[in-house]
C-alpha atoms as a PDB file:
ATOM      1  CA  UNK A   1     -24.653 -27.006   7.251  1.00  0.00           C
ATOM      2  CA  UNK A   2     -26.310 -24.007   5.678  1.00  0.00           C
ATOM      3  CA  UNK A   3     -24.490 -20.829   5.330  1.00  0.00           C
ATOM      4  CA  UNK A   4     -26.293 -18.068   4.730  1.00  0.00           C
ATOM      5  CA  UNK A   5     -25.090 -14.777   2.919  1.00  0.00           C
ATOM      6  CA  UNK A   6     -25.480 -11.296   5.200  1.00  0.00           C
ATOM      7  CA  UNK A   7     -26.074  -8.215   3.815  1.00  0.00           C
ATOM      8  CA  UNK A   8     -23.739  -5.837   5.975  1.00  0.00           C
ATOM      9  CA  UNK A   9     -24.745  -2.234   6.238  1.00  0.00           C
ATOM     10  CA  UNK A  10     -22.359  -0.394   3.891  1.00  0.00           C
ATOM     11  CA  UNK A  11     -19.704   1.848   6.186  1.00  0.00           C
ATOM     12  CA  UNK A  12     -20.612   5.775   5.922  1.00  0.00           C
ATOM     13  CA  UNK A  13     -17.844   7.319   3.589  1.00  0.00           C
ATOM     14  CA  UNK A  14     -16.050   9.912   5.109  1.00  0.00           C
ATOM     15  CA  UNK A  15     -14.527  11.384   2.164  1.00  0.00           C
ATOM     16  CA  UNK A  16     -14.956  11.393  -1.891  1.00  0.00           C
ATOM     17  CA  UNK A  17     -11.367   9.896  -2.285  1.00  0.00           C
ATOM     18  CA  UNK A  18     -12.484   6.816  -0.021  1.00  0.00           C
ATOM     19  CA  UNK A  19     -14.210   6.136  -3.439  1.00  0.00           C
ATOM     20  CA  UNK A  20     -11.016   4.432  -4.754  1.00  0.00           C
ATOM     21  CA  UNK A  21     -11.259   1.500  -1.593  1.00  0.00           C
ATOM     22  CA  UNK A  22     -13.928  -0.367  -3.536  1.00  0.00           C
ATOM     23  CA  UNK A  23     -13.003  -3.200  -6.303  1.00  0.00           C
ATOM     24  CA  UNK A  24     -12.522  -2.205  -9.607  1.00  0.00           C
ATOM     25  CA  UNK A  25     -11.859   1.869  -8.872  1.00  0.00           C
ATOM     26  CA  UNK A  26      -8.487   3.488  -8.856  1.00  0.00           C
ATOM     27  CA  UNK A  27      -7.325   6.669  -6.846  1.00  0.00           C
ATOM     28  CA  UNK A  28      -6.150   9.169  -9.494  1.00  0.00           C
ATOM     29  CA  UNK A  29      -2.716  10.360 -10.035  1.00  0.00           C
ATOM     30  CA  UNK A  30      -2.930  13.346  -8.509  1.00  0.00           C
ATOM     31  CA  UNK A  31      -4.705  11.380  -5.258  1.00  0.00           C
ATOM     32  CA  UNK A  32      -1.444   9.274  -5.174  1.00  0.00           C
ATOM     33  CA  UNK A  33       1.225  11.828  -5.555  1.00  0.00           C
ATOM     34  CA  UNK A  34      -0.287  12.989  -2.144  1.00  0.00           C
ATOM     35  CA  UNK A  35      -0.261  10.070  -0.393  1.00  0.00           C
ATOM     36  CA  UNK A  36       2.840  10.316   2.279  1.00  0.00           C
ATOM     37  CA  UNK A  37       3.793   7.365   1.970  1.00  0.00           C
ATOM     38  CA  UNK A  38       4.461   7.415  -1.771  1.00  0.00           C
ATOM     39  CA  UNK A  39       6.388  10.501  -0.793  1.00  0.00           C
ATOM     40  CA  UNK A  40       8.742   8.567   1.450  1.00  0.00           C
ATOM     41  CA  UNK A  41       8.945   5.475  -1.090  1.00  0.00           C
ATOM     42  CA  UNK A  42      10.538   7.928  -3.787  1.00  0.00           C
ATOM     43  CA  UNK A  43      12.783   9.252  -1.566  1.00  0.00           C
ATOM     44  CA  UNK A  44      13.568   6.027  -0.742  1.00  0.00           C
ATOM     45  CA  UNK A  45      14.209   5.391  -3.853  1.00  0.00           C
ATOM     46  CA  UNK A  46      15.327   8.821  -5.177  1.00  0.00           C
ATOM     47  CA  UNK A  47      12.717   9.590  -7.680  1.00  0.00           C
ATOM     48  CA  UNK A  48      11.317  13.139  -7.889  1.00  0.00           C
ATOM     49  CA  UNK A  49       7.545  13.840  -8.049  1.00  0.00           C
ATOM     50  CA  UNK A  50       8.939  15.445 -11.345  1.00  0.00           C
ATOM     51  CA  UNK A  51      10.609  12.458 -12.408  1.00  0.00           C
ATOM     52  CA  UNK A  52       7.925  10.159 -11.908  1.00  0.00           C
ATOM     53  CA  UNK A  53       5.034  12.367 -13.781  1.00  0.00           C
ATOM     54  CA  UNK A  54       7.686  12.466 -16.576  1.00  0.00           C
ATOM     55  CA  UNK A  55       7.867   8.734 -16.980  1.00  0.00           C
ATOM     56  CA  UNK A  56       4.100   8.429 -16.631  1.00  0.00           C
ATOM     57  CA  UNK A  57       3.663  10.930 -19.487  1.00  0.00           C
ATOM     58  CA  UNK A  58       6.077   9.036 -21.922  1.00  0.00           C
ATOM     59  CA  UNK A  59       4.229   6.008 -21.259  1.00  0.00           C
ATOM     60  CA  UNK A  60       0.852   6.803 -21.549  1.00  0.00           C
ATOM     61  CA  UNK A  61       2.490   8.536 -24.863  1.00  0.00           C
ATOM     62  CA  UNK A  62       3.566   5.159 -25.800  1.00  0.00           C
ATOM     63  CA  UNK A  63       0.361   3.352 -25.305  1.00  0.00           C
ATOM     64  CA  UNK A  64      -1.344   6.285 -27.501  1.00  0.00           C
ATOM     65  CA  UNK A  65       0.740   5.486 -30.357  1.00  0.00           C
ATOM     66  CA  UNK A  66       0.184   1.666 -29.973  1.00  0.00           C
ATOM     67  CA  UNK A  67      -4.128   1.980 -29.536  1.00  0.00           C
ATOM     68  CA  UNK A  68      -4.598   4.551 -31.983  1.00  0.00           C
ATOM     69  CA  UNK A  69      -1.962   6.130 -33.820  1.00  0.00           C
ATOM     70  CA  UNK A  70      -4.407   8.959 -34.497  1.00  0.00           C
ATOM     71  CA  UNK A  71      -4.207  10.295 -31.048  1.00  0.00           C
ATOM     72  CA  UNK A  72      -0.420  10.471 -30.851  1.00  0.00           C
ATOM     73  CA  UNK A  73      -0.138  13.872 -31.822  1.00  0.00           C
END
């Protein structure tokens, strides 16, 4: 049996953040801090939008230091 491969039609994108729905592309931070549903996830879990963009910030500090020490300023 032969299967052949079909080239689908790509689906129209209705908006630039729909960019993030293909492989290998993220939404940004500020694209997921507005996402609802993250919203009711930390207050689920009681975790400020303040809170959150605090930890990010230490980490991304963290992996500065570690790559290249001269950007941890």
């Amino acid at each position: 049996m032969m299967i052949r491969s079909m080239n689908l039609p790509s689906k129209p994108r209705s908006h630039a953040s729909d960019l993030w729905q293909e492989a290998g592309l993220e939404p940004s931070l500020s694209d997921v801090l507005r996402d609802p549903i993250i919203h009711q996830v930390m207050r689920r879990d009681g975790v400020s939008a303040e809170q959150l963009t605090a930890v990010i910030a230490q980490a991304q500090s963290g992996l500065r230091r570690r790559l290249c020490p001269c950007l941890a300023a």
